[in-house]
C-alpha atoms as a PDB file:
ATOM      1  CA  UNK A   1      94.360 -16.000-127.537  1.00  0.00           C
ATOM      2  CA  UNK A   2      95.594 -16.753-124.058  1.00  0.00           C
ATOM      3  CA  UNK A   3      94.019 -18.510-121.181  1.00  0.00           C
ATOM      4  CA  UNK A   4      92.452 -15.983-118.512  1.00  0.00           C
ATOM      5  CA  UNK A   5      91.861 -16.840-114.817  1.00  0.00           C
ATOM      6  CA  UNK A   6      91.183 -13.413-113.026  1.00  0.00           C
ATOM      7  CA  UNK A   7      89.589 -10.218-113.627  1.00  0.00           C
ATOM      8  CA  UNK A   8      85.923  -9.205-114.939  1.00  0.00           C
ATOM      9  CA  UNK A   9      87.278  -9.495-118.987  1.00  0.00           C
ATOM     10  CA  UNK A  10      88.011 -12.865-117.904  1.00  0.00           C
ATOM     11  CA  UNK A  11      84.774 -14.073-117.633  1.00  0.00           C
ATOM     12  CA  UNK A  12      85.347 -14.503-113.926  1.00  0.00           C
ATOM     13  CA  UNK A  13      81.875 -13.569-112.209  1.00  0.00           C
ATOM     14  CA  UNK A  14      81.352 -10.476-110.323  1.00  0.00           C
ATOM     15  CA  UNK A  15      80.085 -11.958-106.852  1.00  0.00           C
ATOM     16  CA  UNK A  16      79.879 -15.370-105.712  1.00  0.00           C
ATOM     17  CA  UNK A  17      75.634 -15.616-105.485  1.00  0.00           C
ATOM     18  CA  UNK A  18      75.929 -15.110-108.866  1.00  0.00           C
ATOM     19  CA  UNK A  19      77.565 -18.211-109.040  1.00  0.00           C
ATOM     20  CA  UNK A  20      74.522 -21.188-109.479  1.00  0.00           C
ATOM     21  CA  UNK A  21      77.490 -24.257-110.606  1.00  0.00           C
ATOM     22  CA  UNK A  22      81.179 -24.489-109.487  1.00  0.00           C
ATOM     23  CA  UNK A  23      84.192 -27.556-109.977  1.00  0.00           C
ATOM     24  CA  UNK A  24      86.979 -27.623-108.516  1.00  0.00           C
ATOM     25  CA  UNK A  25      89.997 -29.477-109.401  1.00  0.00           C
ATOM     26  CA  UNK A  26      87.597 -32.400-111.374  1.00  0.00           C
ATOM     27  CA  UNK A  27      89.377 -35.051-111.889  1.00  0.00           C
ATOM     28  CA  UNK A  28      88.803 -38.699-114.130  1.00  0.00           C
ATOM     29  CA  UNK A  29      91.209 -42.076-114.870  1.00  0.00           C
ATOM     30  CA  UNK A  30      90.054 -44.693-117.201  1.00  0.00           C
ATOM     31  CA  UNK A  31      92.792 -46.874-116.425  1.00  0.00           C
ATOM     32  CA  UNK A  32      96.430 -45.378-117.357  1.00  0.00           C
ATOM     33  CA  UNK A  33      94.634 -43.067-119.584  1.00  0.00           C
ATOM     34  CA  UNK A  34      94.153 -39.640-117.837  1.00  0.00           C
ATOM     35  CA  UNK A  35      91.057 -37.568-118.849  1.00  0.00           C
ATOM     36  CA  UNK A  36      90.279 -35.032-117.060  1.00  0.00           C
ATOM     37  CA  UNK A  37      93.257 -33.228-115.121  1.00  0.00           C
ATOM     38  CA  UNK A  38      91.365 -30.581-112.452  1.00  0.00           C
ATOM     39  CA  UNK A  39      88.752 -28.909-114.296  1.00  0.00           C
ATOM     40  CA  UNK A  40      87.694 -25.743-112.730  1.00  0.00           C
ATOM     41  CA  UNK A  41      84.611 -24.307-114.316  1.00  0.00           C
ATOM     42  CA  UNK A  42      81.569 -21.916-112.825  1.00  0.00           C
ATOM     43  CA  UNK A  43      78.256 -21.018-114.911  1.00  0.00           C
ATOM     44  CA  UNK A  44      76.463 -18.551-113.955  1.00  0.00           C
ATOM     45  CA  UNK A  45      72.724 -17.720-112.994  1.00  0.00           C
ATOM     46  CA  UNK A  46      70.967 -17.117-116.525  1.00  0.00           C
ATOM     47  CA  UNK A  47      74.084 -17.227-118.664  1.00  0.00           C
ATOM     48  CA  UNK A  48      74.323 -19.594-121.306  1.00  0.00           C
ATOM     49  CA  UNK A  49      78.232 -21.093-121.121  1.00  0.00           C
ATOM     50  CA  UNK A  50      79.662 -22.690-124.345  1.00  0.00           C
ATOM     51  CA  UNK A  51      82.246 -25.759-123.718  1.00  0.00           C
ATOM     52  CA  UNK A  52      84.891 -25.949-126.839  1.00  0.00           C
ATOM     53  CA  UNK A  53      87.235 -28.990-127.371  1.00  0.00           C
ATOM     54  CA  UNK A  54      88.578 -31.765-129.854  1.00  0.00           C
ATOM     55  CA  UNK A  55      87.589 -35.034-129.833  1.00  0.00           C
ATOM     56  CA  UNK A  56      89.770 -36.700-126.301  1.00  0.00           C
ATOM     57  CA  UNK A  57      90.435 -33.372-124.551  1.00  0.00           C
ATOM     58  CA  UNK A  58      87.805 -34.519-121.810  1.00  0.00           C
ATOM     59  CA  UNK A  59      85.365 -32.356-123.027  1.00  0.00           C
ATOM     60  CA  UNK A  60      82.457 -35.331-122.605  1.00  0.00           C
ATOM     61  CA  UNK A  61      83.204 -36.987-119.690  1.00  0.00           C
ATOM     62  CA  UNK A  62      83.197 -33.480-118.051  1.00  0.00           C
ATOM     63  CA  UNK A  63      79.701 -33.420-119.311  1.00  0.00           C
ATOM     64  CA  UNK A  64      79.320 -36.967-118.074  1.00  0.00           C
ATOM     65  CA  UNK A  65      79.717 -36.049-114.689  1.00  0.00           C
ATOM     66  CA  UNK A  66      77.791 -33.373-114.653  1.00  0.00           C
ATOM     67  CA  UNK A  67      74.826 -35.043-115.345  1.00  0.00           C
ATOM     68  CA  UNK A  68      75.697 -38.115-112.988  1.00  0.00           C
ATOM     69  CA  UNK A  69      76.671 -40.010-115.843  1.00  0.00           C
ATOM     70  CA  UNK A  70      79.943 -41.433-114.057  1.00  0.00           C
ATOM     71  CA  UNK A  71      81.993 -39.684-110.866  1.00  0.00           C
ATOM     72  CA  UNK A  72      84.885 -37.944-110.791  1.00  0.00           C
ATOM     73  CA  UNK A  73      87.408 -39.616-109.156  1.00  0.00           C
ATOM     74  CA  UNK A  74      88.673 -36.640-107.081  1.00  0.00           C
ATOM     75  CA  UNK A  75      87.289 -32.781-107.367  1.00  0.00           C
ATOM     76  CA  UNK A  76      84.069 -31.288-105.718  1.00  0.00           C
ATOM     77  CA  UNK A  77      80.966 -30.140-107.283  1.00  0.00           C
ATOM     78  CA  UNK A  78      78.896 -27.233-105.781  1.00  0.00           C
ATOM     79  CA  UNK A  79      75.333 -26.234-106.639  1.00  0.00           C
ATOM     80  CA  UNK A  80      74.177 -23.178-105.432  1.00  0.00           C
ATOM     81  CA  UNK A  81      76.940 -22.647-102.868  1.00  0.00           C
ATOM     82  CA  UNK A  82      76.400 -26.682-101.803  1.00  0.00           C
ATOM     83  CA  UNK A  83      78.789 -29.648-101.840  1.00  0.00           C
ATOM     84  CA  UNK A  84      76.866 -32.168-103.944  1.00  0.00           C
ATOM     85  CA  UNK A  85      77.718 -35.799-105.277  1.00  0.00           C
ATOM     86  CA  UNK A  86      75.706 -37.005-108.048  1.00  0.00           C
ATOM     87  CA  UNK A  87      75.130 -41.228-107.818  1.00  0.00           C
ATOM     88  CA  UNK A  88      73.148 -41.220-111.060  1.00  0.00           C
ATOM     89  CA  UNK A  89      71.799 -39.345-113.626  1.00  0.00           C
ATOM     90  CA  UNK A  90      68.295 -39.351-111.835  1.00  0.00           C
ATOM     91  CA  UNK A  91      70.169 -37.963-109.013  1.00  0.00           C
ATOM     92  CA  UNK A  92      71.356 -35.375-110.888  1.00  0.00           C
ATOM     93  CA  UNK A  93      68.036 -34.160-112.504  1.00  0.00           C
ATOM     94  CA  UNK A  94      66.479 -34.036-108.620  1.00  0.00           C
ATOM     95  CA  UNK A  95      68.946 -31.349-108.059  1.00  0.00           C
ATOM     96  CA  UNK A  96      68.196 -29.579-111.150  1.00  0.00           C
ATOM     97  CA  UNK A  97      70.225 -30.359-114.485  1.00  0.00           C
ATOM     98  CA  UNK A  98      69.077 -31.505-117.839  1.00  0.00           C
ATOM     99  CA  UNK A  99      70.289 -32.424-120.795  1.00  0.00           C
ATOM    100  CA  UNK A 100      68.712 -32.378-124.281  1.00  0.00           C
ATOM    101  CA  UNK A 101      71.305 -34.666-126.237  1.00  0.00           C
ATOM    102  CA  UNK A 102      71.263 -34.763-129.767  1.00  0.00           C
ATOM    103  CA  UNK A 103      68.619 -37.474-130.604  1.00  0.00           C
ATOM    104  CA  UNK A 104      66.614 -35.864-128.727  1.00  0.00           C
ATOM    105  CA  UNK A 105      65.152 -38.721-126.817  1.00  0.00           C
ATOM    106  CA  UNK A 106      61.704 -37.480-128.519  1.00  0.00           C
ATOM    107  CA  UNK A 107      59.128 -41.024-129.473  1.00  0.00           C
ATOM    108  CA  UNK A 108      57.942 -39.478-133.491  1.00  0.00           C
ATOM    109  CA  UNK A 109      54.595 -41.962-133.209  1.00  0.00           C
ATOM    110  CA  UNK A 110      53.973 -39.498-130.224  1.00  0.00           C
ATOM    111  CA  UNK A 111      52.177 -36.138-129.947  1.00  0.00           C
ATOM    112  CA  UNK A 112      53.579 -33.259-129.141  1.00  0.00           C
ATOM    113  CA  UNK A 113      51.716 -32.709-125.338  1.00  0.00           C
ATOM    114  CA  UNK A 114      52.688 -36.547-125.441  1.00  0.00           C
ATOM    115  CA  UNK A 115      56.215 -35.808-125.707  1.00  0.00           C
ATOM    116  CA  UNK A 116      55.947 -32.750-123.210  1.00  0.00           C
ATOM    117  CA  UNK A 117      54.874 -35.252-120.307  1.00  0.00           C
ATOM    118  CA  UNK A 118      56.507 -38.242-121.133  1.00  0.00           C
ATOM    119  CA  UNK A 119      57.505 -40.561-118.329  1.00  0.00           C
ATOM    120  CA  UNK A 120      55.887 -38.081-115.994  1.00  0.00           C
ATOM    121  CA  UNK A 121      52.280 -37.862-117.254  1.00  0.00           C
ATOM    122  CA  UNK A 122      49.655 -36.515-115.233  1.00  0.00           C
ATOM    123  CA  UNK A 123      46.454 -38.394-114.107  1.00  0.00           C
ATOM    124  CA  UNK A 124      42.845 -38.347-112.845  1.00  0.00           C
ATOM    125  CA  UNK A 125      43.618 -40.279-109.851  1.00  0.00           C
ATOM    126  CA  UNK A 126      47.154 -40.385-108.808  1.00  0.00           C
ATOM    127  CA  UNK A 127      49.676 -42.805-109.801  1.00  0.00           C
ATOM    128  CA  UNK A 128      47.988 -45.444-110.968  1.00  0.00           C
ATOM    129  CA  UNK A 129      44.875 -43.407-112.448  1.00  0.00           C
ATOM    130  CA  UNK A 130      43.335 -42.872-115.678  1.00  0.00           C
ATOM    131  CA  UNK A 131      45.911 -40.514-117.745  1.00  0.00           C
ATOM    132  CA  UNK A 132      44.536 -37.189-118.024  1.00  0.00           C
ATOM    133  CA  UNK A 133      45.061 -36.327-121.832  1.00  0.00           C
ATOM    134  CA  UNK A 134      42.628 -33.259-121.575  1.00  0.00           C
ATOM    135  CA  UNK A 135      44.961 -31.519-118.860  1.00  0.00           C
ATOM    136  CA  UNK A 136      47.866 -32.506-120.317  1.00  0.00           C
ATOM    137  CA  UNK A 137      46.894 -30.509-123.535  1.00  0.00           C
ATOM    138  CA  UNK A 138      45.935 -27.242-121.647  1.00  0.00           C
ATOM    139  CA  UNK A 139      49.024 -27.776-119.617  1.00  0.00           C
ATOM    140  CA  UNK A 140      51.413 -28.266-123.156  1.00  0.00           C
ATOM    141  CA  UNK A 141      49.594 -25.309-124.909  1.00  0.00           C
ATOM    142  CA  UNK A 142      49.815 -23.303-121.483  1.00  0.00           C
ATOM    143  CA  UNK A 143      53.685 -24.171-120.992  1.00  0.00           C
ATOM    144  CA  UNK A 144      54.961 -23.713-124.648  1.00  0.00           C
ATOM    145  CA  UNK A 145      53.068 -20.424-125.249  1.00  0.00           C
ATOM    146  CA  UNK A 146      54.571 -18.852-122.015  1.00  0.00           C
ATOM    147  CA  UNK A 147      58.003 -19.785-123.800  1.00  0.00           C
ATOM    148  CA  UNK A 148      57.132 -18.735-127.179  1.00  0.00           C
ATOM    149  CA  UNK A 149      57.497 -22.168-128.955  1.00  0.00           C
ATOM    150  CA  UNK A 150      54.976 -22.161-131.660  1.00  0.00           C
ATOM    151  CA  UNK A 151      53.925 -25.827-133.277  1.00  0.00           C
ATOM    152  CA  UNK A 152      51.066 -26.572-135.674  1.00  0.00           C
ATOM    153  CA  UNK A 153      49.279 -28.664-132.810  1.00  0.00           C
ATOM    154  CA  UNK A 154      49.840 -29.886-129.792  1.00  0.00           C
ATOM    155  CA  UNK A 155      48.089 -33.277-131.000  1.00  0.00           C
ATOM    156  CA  UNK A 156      50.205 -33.599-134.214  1.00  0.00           C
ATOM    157  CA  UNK A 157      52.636 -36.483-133.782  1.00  0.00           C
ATOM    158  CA  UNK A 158      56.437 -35.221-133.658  1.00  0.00           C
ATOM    159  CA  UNK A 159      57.436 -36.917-136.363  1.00  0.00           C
ATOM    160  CA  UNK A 160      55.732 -34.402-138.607  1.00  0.00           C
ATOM    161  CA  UNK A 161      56.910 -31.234-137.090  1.00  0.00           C
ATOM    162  CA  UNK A 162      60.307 -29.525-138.113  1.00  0.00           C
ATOM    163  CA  UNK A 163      63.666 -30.678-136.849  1.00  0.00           C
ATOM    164  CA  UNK A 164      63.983 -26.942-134.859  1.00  0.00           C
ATOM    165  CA  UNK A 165      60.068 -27.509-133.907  1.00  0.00           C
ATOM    166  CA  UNK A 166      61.354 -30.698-132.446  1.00  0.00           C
ATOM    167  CA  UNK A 167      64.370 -29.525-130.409  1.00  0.00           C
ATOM    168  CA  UNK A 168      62.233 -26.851-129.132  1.00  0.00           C
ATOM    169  CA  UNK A 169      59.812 -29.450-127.997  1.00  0.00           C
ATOM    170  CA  UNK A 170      62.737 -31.279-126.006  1.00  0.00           C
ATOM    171  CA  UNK A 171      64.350 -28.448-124.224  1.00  0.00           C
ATOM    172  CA  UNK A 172      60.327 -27.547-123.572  1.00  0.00           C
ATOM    173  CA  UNK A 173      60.099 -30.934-121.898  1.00  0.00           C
ATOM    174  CA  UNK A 174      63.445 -30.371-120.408  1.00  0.00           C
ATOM    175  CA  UNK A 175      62.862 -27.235-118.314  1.00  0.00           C
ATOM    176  CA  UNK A 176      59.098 -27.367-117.671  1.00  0.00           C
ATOM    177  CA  UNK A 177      59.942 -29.347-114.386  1.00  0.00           C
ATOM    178  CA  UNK A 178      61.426 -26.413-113.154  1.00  0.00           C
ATOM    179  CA  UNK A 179      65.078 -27.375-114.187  1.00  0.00           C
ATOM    180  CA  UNK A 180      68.007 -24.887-112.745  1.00  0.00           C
ATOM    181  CA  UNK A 181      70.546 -25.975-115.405  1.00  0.00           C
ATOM    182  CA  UNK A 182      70.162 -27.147-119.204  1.00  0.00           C
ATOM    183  CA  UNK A 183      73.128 -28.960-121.128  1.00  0.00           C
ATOM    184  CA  UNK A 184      72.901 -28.845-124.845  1.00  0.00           C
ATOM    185  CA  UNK A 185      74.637 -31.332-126.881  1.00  0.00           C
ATOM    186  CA  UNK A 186      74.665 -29.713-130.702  1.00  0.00           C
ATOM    187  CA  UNK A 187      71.457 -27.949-130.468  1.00  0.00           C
ATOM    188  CA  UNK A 188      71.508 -25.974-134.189  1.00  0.00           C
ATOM    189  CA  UNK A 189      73.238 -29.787-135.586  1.00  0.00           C
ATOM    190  CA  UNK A 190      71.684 -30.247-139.388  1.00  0.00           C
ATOM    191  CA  UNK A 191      69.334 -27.348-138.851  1.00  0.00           C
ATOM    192  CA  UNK A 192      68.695 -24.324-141.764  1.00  0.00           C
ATOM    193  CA  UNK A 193      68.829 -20.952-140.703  1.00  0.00           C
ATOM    194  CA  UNK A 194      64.912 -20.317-139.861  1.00  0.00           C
ATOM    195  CA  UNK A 195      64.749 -23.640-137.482  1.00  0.00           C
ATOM    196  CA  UNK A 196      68.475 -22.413-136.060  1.00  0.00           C
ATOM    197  CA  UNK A 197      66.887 -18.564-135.601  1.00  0.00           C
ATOM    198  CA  UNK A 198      63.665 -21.200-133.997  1.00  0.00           C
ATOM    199  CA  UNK A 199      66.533 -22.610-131.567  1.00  0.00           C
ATOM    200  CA  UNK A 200      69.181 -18.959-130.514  1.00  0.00           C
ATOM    201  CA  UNK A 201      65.657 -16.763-129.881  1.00  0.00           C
ATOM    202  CA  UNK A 202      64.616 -19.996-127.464  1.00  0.00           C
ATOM    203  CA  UNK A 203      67.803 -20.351-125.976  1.00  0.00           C
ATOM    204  CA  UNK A 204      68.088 -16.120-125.402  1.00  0.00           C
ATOM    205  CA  UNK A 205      64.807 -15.938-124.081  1.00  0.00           C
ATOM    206  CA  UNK A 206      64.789 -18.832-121.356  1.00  0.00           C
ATOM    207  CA  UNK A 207      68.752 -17.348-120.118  1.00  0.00           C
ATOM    208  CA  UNK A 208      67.717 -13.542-120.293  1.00  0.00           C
ATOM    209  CA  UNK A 209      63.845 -13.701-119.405  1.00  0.00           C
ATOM    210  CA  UNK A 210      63.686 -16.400-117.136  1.00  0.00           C
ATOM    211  CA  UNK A 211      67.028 -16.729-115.514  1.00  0.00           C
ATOM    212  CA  UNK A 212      68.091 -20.657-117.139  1.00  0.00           C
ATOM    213  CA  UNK A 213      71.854 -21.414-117.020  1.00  0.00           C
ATOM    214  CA  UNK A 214      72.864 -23.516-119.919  1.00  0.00           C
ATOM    215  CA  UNK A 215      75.562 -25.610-121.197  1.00  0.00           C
ATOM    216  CA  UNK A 216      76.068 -25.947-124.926  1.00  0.00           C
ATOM    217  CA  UNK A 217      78.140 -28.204-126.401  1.00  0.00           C
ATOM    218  CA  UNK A 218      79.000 -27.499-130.175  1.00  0.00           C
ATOM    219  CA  UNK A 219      81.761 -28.307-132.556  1.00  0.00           C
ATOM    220  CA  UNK A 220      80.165 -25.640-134.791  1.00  0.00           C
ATOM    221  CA  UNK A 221      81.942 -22.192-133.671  1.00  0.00           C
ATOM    222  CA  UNK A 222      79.734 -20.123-135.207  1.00  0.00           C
ATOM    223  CA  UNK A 223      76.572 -21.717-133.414  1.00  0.00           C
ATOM    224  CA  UNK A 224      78.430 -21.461-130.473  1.00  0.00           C
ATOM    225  CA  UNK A 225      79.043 -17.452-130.753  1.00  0.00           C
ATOM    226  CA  UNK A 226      75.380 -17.128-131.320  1.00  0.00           C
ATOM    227  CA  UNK A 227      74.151 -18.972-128.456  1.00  0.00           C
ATOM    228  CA  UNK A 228      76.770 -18.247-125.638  1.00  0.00           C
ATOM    229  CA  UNK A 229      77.910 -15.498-123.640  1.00  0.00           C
ATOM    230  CA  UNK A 230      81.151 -17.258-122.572  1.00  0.00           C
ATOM    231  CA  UNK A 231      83.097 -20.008-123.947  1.00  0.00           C
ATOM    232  CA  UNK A 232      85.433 -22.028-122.000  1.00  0.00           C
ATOM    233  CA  UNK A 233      87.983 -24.311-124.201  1.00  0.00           C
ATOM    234  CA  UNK A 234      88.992 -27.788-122.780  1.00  0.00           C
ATOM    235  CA  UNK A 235      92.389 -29.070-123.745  1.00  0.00           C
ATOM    236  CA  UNK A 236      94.281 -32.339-122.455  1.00  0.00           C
ATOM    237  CA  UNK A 237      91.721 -32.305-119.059  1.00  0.00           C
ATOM    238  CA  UNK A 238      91.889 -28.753-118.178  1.00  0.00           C
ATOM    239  CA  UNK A 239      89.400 -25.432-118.932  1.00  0.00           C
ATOM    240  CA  UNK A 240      93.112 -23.341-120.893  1.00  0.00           C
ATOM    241  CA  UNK A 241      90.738 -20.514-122.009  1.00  0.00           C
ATOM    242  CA  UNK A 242      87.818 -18.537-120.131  1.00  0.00           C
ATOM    243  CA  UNK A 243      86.688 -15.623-122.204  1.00  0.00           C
ATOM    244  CA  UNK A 244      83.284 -13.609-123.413  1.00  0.00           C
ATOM    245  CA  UNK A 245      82.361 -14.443-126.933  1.00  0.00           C
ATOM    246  CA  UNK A 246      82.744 -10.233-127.196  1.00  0.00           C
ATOM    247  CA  UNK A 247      86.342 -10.596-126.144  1.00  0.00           C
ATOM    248  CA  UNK A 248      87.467 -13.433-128.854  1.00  0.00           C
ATOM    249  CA  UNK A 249      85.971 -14.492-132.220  1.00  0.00           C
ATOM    250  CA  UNK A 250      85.548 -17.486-134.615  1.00  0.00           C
ATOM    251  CA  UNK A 251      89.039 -16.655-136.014  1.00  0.00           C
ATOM    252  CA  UNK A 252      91.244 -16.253-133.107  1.00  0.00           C
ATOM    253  CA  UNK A 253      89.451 -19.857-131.355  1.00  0.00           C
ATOM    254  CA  UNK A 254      89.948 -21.269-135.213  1.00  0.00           C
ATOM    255  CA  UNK A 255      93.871 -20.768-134.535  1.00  0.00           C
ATOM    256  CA  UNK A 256      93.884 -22.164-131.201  1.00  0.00           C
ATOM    257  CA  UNK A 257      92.349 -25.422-132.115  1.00  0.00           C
ATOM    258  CA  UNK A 258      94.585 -25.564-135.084  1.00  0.00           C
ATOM    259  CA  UNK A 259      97.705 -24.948-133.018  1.00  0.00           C
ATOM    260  CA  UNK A 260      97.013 -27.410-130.455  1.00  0.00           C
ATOM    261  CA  UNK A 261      96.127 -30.286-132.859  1.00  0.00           C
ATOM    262  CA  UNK A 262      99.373 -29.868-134.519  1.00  0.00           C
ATOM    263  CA  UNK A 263     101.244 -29.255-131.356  1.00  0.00           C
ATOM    264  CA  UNK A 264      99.847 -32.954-130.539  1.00  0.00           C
ATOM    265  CA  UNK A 265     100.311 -34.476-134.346  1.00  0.00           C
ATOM    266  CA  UNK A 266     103.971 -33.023-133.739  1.00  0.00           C
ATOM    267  CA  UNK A 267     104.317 -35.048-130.326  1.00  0.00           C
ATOM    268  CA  UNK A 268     102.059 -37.913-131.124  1.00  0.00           C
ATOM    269  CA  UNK A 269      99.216 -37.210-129.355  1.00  0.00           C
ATOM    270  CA  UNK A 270      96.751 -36.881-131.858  1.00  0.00           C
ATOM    271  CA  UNK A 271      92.771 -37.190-130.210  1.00  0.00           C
ATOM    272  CA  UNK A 272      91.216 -40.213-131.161  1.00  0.00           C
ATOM    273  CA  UNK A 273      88.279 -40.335-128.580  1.00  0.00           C
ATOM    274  CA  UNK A 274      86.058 -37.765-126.708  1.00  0.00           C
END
């Protein structure tokens, strides 16, 4: 497995509108430690792009500054064809990206429609109004049966749902404000193979049906080839390998982890951070 920059088999996209993210040359210091080295990356418009790398290759500060976690020190971002600068992660959700991290962010004590419209609930009379529970159920049941997600009851507290009922309930709340692009951090993590079948049919049907890009992060390799229709692996700062998941499999991106890991044991370089 060999790192391709050019040509359709490459995973390089066909025509530049296709094109909805872009870096160039992203670069991050913390101190004399070097962590990202010019990472060039582009998703495109409904594809769901899979980010592989051991712990320290750079592989979550890149994610970082996506979602206006921290700036690069040097590198441009582009959105849609547009220069943009992220200042915070608020910043970066007003343009259009969210992330669903792991914990999920989710309150259990909550309902589910409470969940769906947390920190942006709806009311009877403007901002400082009376919350308006009724539309906020038809609104929940409206949303999450026009993406499939199926849950017991909209007023049963999260807590009690399943662990793939509950990450479908946080990527609901993640793309129901009209979100352009959705990072996943370990979205199948702990999950049996009905919740993980719960999770893939979500994440196929918001790319392919209604045109979301995504970014999943996932030490898992087989999650990742059932998710993703690309994979780009990060190594020492830099994207080394752009392919289709058709074009590589578990095995041959097995051996390439492997190698490089000894290749830094060997020079004393082992990763100890992320």
């Amino acid at each position: 497995m060999t790192a391709d920059v050019a040509g359709p088999s490459s995973g390089s996209p066909s025509r530049a509108e296709d094109v909805i993210l872009r870096t160039e040359g992203i670069t991050k210091r913390f101190g004399a430690v070097v962590a990202l080295r010019g990472v060039d990356m582009h998703l495109e418009r409904g594809e769901v792009l899979g980010l592989v790398g051991d712990n320290g290759a750079g592989k979550s500060t890149f994610v970082k500054i996506l979602t206006g976690f921290q700036p690069p020190d040097a590198g441009r971002i582009y959105l849609e064809g547009q220069e943009v600068s992220f200042h915070s992660v608020t910043d970066a959700r007003r343009h259009g990206i969210e992330t669903v991290y792991q914990d999920l962010a989710l309150v259990p004590q909550l309902t589910v429609f409470q969940n769906l419209f947390l920190n942006r609930e709806v009311t009877s009379l403007g901002k400082i109004g009376w919350l308006s529970n009724r539309r906020m159920r038809r609104l929940a049941a409206e949303y999450l049966h026009d993406i499939r997600v199926n849950v017991p009851d909209i007023n049963a507290e999260v807590e009690l749902l399943s662990g793939g009922q509950r990450q479908a309930i946080a990527v609901a709340r993640a793309t129901r404000q009209n979100a352009k692009i959705l990072l996943l951090d370990e979205p199948l993590a702990a999950m049996g193979a009905k919740e993980s079948t719960l999770i893939i049919d979500l994440v196929k049907d918001l790319s392919k049906n209604r045109g979301m890009s995504m970014i999943v992060i996932d030490h898992n390799y087989t999650h990742l080839f059932e998710l993703c229709d690309r994979l780009n692996v990060i190594q020492q700062g830099r994207v080394t390998v752009n392919k289709r998941v058709s074009e590589t499999s578990v095995e041959e991106l097995t051996e390439l982890m492997v190698a490089e890991y000894r290749r830094q044991v060997r020079e004393g370089q082992a990763p100890t951070g992320s």
